[in-house]
Protein backbone atom coordinates (compact mmCIF):
# COMPACT_ATOMS: atom_id res chain seq x y z
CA UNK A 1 42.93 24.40 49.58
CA UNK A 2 44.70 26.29 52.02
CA UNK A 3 45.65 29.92 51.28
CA UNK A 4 49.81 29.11 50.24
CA UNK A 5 52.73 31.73 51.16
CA UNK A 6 56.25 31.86 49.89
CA UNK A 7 59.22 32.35 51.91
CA UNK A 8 60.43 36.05 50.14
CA UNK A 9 63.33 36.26 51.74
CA UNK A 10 65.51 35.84 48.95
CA UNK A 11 64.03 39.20 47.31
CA UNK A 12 66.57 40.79 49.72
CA UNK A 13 69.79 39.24 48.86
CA UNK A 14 72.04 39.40 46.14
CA UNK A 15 71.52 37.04 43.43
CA UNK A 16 73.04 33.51 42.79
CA UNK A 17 71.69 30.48 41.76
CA UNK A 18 69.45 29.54 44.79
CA UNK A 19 67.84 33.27 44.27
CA UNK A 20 67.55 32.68 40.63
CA UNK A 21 65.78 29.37 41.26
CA UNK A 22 63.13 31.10 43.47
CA UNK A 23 62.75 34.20 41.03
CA UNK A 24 62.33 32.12 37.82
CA UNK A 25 60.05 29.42 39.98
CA UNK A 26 57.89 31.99 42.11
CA UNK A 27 56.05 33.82 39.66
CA UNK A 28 55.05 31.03 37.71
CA UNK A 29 53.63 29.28 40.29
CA UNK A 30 51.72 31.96 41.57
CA UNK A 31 50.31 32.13 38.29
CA UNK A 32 48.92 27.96 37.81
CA UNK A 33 48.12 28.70 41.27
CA UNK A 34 45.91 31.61 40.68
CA UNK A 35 44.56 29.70 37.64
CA UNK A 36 43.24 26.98 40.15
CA UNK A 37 41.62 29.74 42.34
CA UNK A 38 44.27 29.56 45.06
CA UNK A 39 45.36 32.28 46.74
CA UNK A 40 48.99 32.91 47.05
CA UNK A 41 51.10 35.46 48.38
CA UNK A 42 54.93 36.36 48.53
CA UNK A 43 55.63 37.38 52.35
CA UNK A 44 59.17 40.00 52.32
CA UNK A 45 61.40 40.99 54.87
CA UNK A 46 60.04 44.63 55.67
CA UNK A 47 62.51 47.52 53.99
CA UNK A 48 63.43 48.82 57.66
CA UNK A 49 65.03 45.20 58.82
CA UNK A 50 67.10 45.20 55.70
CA UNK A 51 70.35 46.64 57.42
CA UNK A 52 73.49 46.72 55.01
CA UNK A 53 75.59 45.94 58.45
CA UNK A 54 74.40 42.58 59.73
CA UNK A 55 71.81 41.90 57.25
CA UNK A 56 72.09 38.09 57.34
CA UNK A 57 71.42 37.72 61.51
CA UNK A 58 67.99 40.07 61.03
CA UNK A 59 67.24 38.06 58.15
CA UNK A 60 67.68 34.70 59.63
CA UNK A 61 65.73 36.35 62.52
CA UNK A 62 62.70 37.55 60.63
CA UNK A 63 62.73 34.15 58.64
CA UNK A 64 62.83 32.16 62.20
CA UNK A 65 60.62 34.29 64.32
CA UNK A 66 58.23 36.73 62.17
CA UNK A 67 57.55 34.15 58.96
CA UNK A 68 56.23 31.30 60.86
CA UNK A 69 53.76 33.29 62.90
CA UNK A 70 52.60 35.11 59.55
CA UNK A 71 51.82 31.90 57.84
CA UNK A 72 50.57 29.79 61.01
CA UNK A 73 46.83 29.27 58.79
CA UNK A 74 48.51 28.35 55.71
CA UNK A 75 50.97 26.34 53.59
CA UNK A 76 54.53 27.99 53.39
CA UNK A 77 56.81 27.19 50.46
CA UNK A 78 60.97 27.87 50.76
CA UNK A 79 63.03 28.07 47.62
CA UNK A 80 66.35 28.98 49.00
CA UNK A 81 67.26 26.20 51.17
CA UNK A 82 66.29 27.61 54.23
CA UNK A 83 62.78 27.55 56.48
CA UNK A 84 61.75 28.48 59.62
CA UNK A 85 61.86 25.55 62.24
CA UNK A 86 59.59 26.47 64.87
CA UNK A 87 56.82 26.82 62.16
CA UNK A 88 53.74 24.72 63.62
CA UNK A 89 52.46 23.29 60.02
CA UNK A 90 53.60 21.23 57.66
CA UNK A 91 55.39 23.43 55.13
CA UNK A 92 57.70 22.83 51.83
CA UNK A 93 61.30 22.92 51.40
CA UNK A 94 63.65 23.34 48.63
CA UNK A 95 67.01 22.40 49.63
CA UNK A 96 69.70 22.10 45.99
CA UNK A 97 72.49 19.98 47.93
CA UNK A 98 74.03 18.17 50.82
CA UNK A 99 77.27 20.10 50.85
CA UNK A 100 77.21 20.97 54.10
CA UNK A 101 77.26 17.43 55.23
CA UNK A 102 79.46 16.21 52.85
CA UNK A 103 81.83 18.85 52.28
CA UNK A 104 81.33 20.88 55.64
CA UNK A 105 84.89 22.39 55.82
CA UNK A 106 84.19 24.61 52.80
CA UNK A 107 81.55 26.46 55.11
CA UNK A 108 81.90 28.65 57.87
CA UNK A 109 81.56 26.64 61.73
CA UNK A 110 78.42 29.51 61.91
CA UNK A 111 76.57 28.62 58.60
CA UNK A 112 77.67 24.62 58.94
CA UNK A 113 75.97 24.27 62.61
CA UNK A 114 72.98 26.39 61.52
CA UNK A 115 72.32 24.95 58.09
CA UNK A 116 72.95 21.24 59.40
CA UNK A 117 70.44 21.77 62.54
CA UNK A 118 67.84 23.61 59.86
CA UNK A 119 68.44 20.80 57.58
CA UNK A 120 67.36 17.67 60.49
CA UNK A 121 64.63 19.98 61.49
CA UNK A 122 63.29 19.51 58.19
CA UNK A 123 63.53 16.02 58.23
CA UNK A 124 62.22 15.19 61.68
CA UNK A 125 58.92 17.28 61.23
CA UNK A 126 58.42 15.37 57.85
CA UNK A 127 57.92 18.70 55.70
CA UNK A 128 57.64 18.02 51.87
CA UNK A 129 61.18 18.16 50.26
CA UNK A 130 62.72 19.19 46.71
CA UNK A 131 65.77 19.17 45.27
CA UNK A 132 66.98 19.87 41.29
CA UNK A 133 68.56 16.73 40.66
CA UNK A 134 68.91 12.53 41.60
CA UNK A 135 72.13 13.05 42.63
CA UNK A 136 70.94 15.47 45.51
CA UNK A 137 68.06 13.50 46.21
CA UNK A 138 70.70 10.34 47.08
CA UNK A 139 73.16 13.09 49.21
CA UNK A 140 70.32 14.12 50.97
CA UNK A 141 68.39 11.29 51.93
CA UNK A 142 71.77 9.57 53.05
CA UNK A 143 72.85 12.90 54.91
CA UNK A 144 69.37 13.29 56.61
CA UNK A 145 68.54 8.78 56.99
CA UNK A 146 65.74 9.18 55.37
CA UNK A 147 63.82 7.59 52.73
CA UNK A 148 64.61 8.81 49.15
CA UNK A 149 60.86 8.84 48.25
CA UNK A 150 60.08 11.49 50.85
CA UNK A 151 62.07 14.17 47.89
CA UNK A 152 60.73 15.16 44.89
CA UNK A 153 62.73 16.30 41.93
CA UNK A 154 62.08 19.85 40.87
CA UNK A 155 64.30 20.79 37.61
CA UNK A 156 65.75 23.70 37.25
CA UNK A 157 66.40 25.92 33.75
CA UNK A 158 69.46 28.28 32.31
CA UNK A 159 66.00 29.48 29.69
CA UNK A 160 66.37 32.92 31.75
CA UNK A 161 69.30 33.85 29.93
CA UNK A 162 67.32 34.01 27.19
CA UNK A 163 65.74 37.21 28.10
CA UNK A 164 68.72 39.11 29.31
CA UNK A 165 70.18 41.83 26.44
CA UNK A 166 73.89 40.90 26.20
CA UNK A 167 76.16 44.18 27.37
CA UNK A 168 79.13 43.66 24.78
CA UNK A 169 80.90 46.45 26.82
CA UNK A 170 82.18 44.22 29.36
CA UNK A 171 84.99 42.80 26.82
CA UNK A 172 86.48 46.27 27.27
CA UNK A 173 85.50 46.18 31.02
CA UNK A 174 87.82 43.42 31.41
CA UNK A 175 90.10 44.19 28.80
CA UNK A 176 89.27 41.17 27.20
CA UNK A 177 89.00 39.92 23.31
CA UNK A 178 85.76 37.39 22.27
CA UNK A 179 86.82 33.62 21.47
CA UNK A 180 90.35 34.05 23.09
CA UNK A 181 88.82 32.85 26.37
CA UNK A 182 87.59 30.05 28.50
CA UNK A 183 85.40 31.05 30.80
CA UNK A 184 83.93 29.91 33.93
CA UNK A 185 81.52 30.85 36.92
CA UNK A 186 80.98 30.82 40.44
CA UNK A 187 81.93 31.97 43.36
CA UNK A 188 85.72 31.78 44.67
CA UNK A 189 85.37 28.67 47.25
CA UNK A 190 87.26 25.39 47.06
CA UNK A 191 84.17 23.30 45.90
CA UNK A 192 84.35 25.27 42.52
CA UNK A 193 88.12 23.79 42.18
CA UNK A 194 89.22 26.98 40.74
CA UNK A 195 93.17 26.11 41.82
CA UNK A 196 92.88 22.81 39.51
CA UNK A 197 91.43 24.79 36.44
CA UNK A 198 94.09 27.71 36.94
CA UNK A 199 96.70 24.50 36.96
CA UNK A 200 94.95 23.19 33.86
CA UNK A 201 95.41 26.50 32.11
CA UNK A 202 99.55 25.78 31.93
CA UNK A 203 98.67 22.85 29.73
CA UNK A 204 96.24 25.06 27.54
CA UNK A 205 96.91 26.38 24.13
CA UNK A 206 99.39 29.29 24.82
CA UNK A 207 96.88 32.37 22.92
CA UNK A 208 93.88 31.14 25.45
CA UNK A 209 93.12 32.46 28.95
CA UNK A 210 90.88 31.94 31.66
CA UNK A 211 87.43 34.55 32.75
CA UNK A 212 85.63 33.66 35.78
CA UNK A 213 83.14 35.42 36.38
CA UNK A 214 81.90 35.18 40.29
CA UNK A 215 81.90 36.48 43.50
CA UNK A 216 82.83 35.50 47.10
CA UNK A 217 80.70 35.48 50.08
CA UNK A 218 83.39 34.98 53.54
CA UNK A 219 79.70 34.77 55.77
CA UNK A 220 79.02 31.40 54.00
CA UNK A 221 81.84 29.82 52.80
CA UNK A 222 84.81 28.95 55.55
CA UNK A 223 87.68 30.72 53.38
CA UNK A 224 87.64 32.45 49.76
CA UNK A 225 90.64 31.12 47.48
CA UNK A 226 92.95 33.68 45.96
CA UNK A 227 93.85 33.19 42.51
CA UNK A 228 96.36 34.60 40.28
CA UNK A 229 98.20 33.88 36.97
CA UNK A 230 99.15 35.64 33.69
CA UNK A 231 96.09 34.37 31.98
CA UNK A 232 93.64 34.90 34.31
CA UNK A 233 91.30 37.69 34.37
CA UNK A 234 88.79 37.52 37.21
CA UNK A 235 85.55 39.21 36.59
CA UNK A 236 84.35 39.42 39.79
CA UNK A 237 80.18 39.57 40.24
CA UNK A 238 78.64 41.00 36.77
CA UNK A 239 75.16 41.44 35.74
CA UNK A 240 73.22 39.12 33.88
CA UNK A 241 73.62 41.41 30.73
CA UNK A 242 77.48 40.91 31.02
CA UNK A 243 77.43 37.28 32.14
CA UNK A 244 75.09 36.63 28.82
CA UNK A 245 78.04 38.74 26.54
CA UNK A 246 80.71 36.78 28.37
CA UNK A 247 78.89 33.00 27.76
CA UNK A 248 78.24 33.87 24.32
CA UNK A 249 81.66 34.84 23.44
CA UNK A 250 83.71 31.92 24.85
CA UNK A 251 85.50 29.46 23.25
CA UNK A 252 84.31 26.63 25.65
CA UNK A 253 82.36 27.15 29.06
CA UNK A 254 83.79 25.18 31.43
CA UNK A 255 82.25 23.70 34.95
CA UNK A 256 85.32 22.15 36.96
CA UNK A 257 83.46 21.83 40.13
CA UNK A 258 84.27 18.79 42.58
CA UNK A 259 80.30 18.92 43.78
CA UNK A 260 77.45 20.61 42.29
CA UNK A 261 73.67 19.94 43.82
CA UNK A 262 72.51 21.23 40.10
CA UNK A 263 74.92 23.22 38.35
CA UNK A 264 73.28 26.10 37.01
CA UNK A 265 75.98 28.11 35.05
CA UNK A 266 76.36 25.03 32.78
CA UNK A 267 72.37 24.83 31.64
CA UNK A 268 72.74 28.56 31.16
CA UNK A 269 75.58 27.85 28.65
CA UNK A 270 73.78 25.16 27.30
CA UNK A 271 70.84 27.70 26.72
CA UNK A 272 73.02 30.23 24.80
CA UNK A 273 74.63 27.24 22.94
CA UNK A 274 78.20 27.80 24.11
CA UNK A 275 80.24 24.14 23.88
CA UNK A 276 80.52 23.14 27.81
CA UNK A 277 83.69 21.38 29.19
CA UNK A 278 82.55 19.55 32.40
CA UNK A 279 83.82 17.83 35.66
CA UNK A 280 82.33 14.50 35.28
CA UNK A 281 81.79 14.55 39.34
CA UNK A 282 78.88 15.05 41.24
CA UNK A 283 75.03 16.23 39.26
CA UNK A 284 76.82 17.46 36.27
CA UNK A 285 76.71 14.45 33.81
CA UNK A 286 72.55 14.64 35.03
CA UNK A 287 72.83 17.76 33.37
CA UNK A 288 74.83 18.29 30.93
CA UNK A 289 74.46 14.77 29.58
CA UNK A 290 75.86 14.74 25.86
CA UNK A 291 76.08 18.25 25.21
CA UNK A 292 79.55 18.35 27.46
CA UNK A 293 83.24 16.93 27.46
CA UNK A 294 84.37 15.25 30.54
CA UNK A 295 86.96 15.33 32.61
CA UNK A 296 88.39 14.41 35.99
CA UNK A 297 88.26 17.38 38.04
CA UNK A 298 91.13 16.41 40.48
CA UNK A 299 94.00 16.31 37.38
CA UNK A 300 94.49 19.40 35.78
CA UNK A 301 96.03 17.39 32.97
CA UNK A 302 92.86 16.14 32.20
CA UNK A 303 90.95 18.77 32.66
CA UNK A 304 93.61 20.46 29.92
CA UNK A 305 93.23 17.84 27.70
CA UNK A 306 89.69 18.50 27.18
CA UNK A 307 89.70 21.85 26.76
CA UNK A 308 92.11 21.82 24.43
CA UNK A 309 90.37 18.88 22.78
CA UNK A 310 87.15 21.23 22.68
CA UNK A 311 88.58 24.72 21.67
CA UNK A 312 90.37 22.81 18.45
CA UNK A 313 87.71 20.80 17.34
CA UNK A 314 85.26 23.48 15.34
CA UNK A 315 83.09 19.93 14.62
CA UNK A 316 83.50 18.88 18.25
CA UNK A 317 81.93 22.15 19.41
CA UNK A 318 79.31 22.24 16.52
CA UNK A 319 77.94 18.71 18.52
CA UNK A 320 78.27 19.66 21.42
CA UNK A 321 75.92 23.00 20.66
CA UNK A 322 73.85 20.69 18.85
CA UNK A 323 73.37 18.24 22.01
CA UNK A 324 72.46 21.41 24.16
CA UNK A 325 69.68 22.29 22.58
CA UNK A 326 68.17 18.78 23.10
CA UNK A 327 69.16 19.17 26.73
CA UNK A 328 67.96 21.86 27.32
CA UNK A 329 64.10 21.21 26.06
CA UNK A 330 64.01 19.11 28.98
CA UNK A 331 65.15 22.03 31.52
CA UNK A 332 62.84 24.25 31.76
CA UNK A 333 61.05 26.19 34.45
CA UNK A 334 57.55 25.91 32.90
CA UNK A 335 57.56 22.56 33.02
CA UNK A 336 59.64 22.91 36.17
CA UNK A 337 56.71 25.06 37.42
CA UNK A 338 53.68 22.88 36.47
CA UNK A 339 55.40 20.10 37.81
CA UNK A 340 55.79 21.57 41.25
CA UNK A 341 52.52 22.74 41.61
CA UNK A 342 51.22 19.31 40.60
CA UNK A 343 53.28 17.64 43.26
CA UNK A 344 52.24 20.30 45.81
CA UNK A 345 48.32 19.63 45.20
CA UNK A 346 48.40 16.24 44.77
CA UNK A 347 50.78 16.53 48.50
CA UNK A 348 47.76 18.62 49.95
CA UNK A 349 44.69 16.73 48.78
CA UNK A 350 46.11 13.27 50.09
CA UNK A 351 46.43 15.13 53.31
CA UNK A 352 42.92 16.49 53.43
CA UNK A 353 41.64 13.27 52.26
């Protein structure tokens, strides 16, 4: 087999869940790789193009221009959604969602246009596609008119959460008290449906408020929502050592989104066994499956009632840990990992048949 590189790009930016999908996923399957006597390597944007001040333009560049000549004689894999289109072999592509397509004015016009042409590039050079869930595989295919069999499901894990040390000093941080709280993450854009949840919270049990924890990124998404109210602390970005204190000492974790490719935060609750209160739209039921409580995530009445029902019910939330653990044998990036690689030979030995 051809000598395989990986698109390293996302070693340079700040993490979220595409980035933590590439750093749990790369190193394992360098390793089966290896195993099989195939030579892999990780390609980074050099240090000296990594400019604080308009960091995404010479990234985009180096990942448009520099990558595909670097790989021409070999395979290139993406992780983070994007891939160079001018590349002239056959390469693979993770892509998590169709949001831009079917929820394009929660993106910048910049990101939308780009991400949308990258995104039919894809699917008119016929490269190999992945996505972390059948719900994403339908968006997709619809989105891009093409046949559903041309994606392959790669699962994703929350099992990294497993190695971080919890960093109990962020209840202080935040001035903020262990089981008093509901907490949430992700970043502050209107697919998260943050302004429903802070709604919700009027209809919540008076001594309870609301942590998310999250950042904002105005380059991607088309406008950050502001949030305020008397029981809402927002964390802003933590680490993962915080993020793991602030999962493990919630009452409930709760994922209100309107459209998730995956869903991420919610298998890394389900990992660290906190009870999960979930929007019943989009991937998350795939997900979460019987380890959460539903609700609709467009009536904040509903989405109260179930966290109320949750953070009451000590027997309700003993289930619901108990149902996470089952879920979660079946997310897992080992098997994620084998999987892949399995997919990817079988891909490249059909092709040099």
């Amino acid at each position: 087999m051809q000598k395989i590189y990986i698109n390293g790009k996302y070693l340079s930016v700040r993490m979220t869940g595409v980035q933590r999908v590439a750093h749990e996923m790369v190193p394992r399957v360098k390793a089966i790789l290896s195993k099989n006597g195939i030579e892999c390597e990780i390609l980074e944007i050099p240090q000296w193009l990594r400019f604080k001040r308009f960091q995404s333009f010479w990234g985009t560049l180096w990942e448009q221009v520099v990558l595909p000549l670097a790989t021409a004689r070999g395979i290139l894999i993406n992780f983070c959604n994007a891939a160079p289109v001018l590349t002239p072999r056959k390469q693979i592509v993770v892509m998590y969602d169709a949001a831009v397509f079917d929820m394009p004015n929660n993106y910048s016009f910049a990101y939308r246009v780009w991400t949308k042409f990258m995104a039919y590039a894809v699917a008119l050079r016929k490269d190999m596609m992945f996505t972390s869930s059948e719900f994403s595989i339908s968006r997709i295919s619809g989105a891009l008119k093409i046949d559903r069999n041309r994606i392959r499901l790669m699962r994703a894990s929350g099992k990294h959460i497993f190695k971080v040390m919890r960093d109990d000093k962020v209840f202080s941080k935040l001035n903020i008290q262990p089981k008093k709280y509901v907490l949430a993450v992700g970043s502050l854009q209107p697919g998260k449906n943050f302004h429903n949840l802070l709604k919700a919270m009027e209809y919540v049990d008076s001594d309870t408020y609301l942590v998310i924890a999250g950042g904002k990124d105005g380059l991607v998404f088309a406008s950050g929502i502001e949030l305020s109210g008397n029981r809402y602390v927002h964390a802003g970005y933590v680490t993962d050592e915080e993020l793991a204190a602030l999962y493990q000492g919630a009452l409930c974790f709760i994922q209100p989104s309107v459209y998730e490719g995956f869903g991420l935060p919610a298998a890394e609750a389900m990992a660290l066994g906190t009870p999960i209160v979930s929007s019943n739209a989009a991937s998350l039921p795939e997900v979460c499956g019987s380890a959460a409580v539903y609700f609709d995530p467009l009536d904040p009445k509903a989405i109260a009632e179930a966290i109320n029902l949750v953070i009451k019910n000590e027997n309700l939330r003993k289930e619901l840990i108990e149902q996470s653990v089952v879920q979660t044998e079946y997310f897992d990036w080992d098997l994620a990992a084998a999987e892949f690689v399995e997919l990817l030979m079988r891909e490249m030995d059909a092709k040099n048949a």
